[in-house]
PDB file of N, CA and C in Angstrom:
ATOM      1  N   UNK A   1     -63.129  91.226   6.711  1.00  0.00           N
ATOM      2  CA  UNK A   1     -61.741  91.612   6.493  1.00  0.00           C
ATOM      3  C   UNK A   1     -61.659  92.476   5.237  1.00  0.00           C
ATOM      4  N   UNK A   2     -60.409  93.515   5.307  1.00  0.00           N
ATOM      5  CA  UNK A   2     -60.492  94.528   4.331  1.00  0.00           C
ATOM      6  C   UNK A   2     -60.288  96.128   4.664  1.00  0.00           C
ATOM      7  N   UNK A   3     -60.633  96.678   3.878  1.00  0.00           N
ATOM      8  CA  UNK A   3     -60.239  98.331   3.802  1.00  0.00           C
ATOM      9  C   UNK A   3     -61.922  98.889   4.002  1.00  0.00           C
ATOM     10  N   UNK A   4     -61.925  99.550   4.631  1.00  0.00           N
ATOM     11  CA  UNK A   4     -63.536 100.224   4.962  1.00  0.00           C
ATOM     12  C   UNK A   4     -62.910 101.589   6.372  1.00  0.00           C
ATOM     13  N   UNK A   5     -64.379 102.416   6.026  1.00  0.00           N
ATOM     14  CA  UNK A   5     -64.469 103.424   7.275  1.00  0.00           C
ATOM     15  C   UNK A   5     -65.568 103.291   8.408  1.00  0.00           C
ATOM     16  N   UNK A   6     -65.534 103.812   9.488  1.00  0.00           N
ATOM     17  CA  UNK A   6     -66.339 104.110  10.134  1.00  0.00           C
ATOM     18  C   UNK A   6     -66.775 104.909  10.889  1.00  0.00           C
ATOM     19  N   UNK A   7     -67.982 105.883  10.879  1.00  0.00           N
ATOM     20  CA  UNK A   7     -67.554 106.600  11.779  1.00  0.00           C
ATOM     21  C   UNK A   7     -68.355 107.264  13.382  1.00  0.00           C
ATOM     22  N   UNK A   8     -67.696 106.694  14.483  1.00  0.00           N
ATOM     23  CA  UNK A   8     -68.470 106.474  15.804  1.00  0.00           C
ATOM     24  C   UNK A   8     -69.336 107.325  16.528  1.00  0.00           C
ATOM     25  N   UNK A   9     -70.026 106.969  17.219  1.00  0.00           N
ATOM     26  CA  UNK A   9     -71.111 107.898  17.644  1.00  0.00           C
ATOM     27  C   UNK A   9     -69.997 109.444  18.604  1.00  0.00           C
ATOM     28  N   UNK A  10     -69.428 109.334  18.907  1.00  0.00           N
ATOM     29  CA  UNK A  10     -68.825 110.371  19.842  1.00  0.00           C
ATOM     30  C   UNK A  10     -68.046 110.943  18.441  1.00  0.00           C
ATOM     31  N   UNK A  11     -68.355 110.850  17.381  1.00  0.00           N
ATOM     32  CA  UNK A  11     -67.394 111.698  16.230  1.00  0.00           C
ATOM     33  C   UNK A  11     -66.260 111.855  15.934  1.00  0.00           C
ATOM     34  N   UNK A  12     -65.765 110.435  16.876  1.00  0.00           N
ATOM     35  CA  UNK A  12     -64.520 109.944  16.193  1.00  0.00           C
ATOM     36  C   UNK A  12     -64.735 109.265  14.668  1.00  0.00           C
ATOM     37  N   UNK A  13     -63.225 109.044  13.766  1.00  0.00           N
ATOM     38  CA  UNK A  13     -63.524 108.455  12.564  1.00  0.00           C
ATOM     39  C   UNK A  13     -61.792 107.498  12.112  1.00  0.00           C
ATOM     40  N   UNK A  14     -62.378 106.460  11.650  1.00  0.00           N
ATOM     41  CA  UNK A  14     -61.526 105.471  11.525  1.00  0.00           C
ATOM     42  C   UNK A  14     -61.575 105.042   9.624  1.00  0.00           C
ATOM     43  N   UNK A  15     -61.119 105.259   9.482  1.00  0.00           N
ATOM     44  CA  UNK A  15     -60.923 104.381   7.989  1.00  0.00           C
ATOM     45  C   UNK A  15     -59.160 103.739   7.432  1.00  0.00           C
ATOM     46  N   UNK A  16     -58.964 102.563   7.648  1.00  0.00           N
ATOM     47  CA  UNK A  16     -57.664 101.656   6.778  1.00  0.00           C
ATOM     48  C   UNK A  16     -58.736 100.513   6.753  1.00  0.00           C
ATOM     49  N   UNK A  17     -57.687  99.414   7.349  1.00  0.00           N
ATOM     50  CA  UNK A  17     -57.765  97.912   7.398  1.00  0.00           C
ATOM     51  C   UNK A  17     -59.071  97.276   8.278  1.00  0.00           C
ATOM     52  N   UNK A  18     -59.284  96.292   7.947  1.00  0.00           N
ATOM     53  CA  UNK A  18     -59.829  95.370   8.948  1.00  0.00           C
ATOM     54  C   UNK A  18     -59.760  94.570   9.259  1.00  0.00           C
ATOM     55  N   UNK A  19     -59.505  93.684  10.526  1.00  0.00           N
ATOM     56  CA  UNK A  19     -59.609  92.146  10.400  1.00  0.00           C
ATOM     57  C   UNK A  19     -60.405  91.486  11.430  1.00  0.00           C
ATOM     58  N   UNK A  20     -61.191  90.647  11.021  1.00  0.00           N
ATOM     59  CA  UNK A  20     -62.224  90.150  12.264  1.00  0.00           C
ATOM     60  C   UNK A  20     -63.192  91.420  12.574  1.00  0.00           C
ATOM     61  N   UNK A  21     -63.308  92.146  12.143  1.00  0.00           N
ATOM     62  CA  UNK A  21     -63.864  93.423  12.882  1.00  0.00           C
ATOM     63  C   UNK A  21     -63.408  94.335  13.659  1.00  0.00           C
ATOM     64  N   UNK A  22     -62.082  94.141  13.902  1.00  0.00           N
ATOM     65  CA  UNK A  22     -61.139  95.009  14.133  1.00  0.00           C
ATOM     66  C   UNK A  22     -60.447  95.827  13.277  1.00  0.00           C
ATOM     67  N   UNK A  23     -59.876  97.163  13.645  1.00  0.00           N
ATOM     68  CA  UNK A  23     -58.664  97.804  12.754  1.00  0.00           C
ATOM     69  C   UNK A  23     -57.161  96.966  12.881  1.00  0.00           C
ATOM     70  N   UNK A  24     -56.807  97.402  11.580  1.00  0.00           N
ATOM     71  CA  UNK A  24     -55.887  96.202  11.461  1.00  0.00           C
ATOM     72  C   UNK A  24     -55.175  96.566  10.337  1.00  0.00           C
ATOM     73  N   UNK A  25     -53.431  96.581  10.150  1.00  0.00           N
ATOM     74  CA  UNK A  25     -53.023  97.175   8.871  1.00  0.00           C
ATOM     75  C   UNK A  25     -52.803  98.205   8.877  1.00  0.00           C
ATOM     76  N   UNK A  26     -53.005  99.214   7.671  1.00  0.00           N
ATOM     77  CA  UNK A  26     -52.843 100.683   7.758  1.00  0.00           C
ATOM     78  C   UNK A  26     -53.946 101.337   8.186  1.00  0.00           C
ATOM     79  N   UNK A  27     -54.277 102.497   8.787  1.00  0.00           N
ATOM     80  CA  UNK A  27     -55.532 103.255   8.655  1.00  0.00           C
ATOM     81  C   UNK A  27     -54.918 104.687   9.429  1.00  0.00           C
ATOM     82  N   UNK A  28     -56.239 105.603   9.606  1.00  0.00           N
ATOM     83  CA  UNK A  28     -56.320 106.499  10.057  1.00  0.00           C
ATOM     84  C   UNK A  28     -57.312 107.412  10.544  1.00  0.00           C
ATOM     85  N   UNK A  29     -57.218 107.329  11.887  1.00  0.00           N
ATOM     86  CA  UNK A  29     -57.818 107.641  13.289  1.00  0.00           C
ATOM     87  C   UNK A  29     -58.324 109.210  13.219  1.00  0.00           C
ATOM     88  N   UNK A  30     -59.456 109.688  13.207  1.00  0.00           N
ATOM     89  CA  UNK A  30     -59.680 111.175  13.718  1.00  0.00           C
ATOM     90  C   UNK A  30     -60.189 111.662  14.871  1.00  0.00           C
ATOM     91  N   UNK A  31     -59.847 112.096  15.990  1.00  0.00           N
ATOM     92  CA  UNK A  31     -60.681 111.957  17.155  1.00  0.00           C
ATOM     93  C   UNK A  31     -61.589 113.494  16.567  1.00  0.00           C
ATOM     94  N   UNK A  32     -62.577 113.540  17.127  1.00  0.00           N
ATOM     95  CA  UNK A  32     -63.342 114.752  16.692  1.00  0.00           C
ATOM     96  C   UNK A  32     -62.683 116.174  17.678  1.00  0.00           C
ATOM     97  N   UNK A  33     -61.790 115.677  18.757  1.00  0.00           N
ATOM     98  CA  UNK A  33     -61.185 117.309  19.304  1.00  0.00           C
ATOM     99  C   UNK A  33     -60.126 117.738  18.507  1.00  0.00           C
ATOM    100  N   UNK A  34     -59.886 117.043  17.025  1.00  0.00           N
ATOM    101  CA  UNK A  34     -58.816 117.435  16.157  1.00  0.00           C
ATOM    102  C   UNK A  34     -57.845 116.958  16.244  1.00  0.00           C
ATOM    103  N   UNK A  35     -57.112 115.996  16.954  1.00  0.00           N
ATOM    104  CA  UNK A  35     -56.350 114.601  17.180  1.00  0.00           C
ATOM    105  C   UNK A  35     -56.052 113.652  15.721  1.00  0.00           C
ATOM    106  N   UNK A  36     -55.582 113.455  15.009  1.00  0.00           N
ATOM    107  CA  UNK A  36     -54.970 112.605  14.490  1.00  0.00           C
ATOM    108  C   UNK A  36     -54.257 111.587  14.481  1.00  0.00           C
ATOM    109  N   UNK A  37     -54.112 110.470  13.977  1.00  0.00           N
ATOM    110  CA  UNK A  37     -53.455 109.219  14.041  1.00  0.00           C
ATOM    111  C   UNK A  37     -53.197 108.538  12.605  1.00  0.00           C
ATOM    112  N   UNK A  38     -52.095 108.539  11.968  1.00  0.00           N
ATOM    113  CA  UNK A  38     -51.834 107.863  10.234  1.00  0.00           C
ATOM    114  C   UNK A  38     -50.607 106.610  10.552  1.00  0.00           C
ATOM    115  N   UNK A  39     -51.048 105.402  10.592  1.00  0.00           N
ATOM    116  CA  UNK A  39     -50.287 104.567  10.536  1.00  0.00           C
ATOM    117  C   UNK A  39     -50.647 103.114  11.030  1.00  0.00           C
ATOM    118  N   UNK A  40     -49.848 102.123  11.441  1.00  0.00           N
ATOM    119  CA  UNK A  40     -49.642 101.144  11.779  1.00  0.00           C
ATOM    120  C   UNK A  40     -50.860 100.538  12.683  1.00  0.00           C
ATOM    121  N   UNK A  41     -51.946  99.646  12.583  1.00  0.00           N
ATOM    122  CA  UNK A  41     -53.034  99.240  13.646  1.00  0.00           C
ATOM    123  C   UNK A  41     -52.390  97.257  14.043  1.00  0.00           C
ATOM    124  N   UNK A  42     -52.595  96.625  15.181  1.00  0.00           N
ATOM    125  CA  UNK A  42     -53.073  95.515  15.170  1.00  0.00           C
ATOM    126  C   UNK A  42     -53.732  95.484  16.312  1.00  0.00           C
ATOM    127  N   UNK A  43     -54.192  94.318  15.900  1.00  0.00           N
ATOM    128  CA  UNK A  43     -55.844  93.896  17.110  1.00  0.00           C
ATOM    129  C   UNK A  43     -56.063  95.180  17.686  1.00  0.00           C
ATOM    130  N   UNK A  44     -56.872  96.102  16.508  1.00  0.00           N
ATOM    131  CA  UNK A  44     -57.490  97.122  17.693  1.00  0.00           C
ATOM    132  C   UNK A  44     -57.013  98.815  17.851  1.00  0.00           C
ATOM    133  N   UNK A  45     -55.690  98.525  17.986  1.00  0.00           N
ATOM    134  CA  UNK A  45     -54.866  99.176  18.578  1.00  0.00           C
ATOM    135  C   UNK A  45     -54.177  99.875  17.693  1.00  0.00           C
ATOM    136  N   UNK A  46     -52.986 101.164  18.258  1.00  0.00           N
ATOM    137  CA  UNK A  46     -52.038 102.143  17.699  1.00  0.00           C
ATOM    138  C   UNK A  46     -51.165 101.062  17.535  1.00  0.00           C
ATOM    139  N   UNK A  47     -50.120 100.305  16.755  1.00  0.00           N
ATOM    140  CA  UNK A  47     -49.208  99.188  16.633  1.00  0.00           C
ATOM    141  C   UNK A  47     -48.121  99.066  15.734  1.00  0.00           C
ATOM    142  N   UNK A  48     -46.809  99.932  16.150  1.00  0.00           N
ATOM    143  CA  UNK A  48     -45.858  99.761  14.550  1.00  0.00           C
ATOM    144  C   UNK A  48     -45.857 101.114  14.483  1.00  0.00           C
ATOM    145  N   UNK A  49     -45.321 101.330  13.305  1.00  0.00           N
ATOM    146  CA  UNK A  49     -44.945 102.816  12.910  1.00  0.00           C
ATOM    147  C   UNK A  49     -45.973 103.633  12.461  1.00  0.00           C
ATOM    148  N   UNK A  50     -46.093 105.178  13.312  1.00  0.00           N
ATOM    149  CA  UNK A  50     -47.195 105.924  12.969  1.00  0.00           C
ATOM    150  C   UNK A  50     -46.903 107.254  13.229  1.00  0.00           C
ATOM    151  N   UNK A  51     -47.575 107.961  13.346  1.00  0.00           N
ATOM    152  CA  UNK A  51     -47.750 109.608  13.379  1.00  0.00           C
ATOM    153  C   UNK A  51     -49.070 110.465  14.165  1.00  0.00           C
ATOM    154  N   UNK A  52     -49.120 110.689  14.706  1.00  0.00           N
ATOM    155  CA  UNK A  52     -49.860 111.413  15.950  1.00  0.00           C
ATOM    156  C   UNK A  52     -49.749 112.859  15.885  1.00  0.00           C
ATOM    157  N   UNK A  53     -50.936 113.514  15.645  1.00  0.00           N
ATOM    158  CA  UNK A  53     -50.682 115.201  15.094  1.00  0.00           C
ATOM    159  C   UNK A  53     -51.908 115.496  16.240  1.00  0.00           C
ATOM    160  N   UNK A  54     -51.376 116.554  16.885  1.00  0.00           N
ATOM    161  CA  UNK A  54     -52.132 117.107  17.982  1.00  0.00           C
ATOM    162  C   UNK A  54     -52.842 118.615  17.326  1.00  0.00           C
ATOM    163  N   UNK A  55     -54.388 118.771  17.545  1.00  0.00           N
ATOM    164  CA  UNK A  55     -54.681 120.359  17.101  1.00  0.00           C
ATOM    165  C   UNK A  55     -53.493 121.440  17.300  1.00  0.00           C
ATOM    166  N   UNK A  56     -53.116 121.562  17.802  1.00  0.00           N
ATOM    167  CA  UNK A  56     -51.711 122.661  18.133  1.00  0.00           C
ATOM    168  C   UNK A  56     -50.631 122.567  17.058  1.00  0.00           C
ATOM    169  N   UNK A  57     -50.539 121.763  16.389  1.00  0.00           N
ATOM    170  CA  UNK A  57     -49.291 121.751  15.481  1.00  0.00           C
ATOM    171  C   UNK A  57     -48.363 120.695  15.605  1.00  0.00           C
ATOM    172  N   UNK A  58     -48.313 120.418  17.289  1.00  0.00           N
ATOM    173  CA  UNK A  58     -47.010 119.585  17.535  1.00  0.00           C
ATOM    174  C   UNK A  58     -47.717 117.995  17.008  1.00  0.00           C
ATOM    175  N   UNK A  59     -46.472 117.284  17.217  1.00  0.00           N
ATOM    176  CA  UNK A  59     -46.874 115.755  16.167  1.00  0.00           C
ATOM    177  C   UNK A  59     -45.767 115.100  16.578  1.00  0.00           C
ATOM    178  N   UNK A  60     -46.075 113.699  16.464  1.00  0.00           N
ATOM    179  CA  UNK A  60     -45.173 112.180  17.140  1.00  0.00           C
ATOM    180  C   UNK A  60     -45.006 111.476  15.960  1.00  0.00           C
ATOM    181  N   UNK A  61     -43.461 111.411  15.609  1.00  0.00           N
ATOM    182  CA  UNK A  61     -43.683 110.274  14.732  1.00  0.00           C
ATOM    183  C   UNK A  61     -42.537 109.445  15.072  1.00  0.00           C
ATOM    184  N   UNK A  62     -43.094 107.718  15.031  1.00  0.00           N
ATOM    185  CA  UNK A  62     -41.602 106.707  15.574  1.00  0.00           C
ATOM    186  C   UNK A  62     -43.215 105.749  16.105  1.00  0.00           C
ATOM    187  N   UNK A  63     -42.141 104.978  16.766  1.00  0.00           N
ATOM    188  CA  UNK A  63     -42.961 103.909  17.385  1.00  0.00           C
ATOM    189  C   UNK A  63     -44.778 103.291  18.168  1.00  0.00           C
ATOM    190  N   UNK A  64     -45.235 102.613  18.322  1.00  0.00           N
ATOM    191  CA  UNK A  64     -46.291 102.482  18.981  1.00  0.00           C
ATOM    192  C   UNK A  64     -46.600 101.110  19.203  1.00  0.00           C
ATOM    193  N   UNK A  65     -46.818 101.017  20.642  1.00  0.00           N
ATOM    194  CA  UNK A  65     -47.330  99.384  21.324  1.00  0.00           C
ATOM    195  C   UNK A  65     -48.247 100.009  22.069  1.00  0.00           C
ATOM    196  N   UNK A  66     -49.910  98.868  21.947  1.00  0.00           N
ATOM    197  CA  UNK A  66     -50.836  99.429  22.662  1.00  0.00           C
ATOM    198  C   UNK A  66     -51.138 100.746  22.521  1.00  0.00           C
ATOM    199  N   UNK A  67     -51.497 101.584  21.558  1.00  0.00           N
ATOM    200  CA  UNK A  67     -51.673 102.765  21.283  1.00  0.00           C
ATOM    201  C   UNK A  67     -50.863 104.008  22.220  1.00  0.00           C
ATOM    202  N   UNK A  68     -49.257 103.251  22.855  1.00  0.00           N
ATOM    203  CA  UNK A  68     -48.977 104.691  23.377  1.00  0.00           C
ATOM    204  C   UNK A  68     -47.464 104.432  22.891  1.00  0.00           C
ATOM    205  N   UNK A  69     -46.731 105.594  23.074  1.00  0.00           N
ATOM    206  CA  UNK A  69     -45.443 106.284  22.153  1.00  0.00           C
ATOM    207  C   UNK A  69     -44.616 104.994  22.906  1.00  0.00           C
ATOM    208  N   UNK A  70     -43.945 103.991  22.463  1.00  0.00           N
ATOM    209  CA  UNK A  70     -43.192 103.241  23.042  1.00  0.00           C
ATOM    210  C   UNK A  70     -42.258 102.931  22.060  1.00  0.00           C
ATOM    211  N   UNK A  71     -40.823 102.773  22.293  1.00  0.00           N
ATOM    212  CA  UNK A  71     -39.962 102.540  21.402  1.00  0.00           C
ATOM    213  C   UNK A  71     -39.246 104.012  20.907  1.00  0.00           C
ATOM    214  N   UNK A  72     -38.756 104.065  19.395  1.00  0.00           N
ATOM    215  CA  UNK A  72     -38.307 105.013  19.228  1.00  0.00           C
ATOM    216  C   UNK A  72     -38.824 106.150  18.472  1.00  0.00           C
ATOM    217  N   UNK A  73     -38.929 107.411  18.891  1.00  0.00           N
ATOM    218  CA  UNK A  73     -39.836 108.247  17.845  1.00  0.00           C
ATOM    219  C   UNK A  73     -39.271 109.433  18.461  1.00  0.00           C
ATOM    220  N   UNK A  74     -40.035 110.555  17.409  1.00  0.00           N
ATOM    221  CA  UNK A  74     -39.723 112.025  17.931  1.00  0.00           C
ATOM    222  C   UNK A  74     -40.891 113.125  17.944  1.00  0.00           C
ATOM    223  N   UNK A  75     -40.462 113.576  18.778  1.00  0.00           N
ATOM    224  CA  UNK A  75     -41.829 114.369  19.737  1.00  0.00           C
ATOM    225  C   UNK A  75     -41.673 116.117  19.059  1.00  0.00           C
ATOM    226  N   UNK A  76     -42.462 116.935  17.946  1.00  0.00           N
ATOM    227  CA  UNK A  76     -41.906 117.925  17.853  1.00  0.00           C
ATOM    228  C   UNK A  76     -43.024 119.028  18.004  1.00  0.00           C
ATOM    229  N   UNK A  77     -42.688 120.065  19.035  1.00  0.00           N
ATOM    230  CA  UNK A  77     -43.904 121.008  19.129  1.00  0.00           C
ATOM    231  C   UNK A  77     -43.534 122.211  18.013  1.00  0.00           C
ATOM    232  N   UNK A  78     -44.614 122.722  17.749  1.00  0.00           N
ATOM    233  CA  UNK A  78     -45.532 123.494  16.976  1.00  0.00           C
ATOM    234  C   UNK A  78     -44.752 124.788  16.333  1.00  0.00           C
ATOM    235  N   UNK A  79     -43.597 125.033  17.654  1.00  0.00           N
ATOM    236  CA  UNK A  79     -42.511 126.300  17.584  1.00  0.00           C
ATOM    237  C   UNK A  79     -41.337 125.207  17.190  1.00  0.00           C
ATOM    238  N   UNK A  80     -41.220 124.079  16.738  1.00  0.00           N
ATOM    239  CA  UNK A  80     -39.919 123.429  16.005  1.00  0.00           C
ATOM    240  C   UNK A  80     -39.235 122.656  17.249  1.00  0.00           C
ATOM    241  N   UNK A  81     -39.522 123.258  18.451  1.00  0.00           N
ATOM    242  CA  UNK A  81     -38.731 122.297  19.382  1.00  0.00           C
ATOM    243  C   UNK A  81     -38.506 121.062  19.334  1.00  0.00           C
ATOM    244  N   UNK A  82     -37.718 120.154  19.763  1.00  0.00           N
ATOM    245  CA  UNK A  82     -37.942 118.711  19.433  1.00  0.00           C
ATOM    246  C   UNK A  82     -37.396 117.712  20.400  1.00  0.00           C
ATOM    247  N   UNK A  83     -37.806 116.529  20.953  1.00  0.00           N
ATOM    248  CA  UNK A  83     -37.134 115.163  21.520  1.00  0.00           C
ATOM    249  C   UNK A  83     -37.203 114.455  20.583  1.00  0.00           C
ATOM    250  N   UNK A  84     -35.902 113.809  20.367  1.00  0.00           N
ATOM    251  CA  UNK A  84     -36.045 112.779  19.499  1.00  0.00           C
ATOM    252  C   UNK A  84     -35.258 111.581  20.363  1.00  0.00           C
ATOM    253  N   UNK A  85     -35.673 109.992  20.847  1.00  0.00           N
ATOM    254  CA  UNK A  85     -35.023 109.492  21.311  1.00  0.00           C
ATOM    255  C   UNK A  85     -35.939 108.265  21.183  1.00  0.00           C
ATOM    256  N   UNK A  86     -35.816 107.545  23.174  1.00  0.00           N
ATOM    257  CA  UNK A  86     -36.610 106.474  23.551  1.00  0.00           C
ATOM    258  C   UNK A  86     -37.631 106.860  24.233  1.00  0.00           C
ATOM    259  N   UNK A  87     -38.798 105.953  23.804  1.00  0.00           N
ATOM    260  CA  UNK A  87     -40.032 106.524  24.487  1.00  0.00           C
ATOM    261  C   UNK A  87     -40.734 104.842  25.307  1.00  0.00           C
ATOM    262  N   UNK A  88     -41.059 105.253  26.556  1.00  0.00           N
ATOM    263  CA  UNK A  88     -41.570 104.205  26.991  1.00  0.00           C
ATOM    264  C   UNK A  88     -43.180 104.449  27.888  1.00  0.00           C
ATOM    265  N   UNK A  89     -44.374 103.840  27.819  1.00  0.00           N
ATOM    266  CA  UNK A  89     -45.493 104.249  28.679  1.00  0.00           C
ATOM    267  C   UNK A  89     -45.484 105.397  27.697  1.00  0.00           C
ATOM    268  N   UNK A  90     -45.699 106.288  26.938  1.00  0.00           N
ATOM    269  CA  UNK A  90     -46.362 107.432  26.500  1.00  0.00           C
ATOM    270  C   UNK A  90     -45.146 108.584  26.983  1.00  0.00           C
ATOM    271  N   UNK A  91     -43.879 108.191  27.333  1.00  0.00           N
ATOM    272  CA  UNK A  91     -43.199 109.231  28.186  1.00  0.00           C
ATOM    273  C   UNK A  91     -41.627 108.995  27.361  1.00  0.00           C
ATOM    274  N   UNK A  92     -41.004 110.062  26.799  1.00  0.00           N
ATOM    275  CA  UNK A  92     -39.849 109.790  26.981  1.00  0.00           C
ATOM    276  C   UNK A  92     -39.026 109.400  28.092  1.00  0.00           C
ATOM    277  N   UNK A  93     -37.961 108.714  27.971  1.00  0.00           N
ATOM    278  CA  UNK A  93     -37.309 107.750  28.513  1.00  0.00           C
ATOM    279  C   UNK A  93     -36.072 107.073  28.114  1.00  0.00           C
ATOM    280  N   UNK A  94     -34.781 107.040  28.674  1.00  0.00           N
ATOM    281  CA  UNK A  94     -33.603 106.610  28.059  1.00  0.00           C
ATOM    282  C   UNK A  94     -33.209 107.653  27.170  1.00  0.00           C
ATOM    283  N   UNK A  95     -32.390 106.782  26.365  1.00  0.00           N
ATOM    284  CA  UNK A  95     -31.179 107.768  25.557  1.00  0.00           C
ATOM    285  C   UNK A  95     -32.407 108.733  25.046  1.00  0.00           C
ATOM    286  N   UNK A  96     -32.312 110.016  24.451  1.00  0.00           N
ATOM    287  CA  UNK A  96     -32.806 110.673  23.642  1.00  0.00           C
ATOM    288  C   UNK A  96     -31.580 112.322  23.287  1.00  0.00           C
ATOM    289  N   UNK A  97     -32.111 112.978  22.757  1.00  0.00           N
ATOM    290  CA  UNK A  97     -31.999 114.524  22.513  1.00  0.00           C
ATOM    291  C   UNK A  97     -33.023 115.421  22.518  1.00  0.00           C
ATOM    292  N   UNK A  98     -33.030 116.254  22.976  1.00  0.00           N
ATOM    293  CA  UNK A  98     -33.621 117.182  23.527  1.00  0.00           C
ATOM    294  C   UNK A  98     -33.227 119.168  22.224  1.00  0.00           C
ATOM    295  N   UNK A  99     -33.848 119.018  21.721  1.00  0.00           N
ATOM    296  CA  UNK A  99     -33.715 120.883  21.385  1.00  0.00           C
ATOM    297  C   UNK A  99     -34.147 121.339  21.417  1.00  0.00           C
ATOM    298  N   UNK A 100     -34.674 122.744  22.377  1.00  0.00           N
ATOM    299  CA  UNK A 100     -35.312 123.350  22.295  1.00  0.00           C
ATOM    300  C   UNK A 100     -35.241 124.993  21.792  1.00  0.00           C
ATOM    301  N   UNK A 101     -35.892 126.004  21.224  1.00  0.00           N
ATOM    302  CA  UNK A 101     -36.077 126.729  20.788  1.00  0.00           C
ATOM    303  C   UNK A 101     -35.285 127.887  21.282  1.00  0.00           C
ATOM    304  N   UNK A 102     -34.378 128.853  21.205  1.00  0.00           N
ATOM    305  CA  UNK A 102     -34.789 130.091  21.862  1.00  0.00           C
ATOM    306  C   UNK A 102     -35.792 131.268  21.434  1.00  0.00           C
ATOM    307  N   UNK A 103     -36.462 131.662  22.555  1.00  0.00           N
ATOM    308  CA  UNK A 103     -37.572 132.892  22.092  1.00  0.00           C
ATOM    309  C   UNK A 103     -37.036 134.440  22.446  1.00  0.00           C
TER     310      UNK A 103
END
């Protein structure tokens, strides 16, 4: 148990919390295709409040159960567009707002 990094054979990289040998607490996730993850872990998992930055620019920040967008957060791509609402399964869902850009 504790604060440590690691980093996996496929060139992903993990460094916050630990518990049992799990992530756990705060940390932050690098997948090696340039994927990001800064926030909230339990048993394992994306859990609680976090932030999700995609190579492209766009980025998630609000909720997470089981490492996918559930609850409330906002979805904003790269050109400023944005959902901000309910997210359920990885998908917006329910109330939200929607703005998108003109080009």
């Amino acid at each position: 148990d504790g604060f440590g990094g690691i980093t996996f054979a496929n060139g992903d990289s993990y460094t916050g919390g630990f518990m049992e040998d799990r992530r756990y607490g705060k940390g932050k996730y690098k997948w090696k295709n340039g994927c990001e993850y800064y926030g909230d872990y339990g048993d394992d998992e994306c859990c609680g409040k976090g932030v999700m930055i995609w190579p492209d620019g766009s980025r998630y920040e609000g909720d997470f159960v089981r490492s996918q967008r559930e609850g409330i957060g906002r979805f904003t791509l790269a050109d400023g567009s944005y959902y901000v609402g309910e997210w359920k399964g990885g998908q917006c869902e329910g109330e939200g707002v929607r703005h998108w850009l003109s080009r």
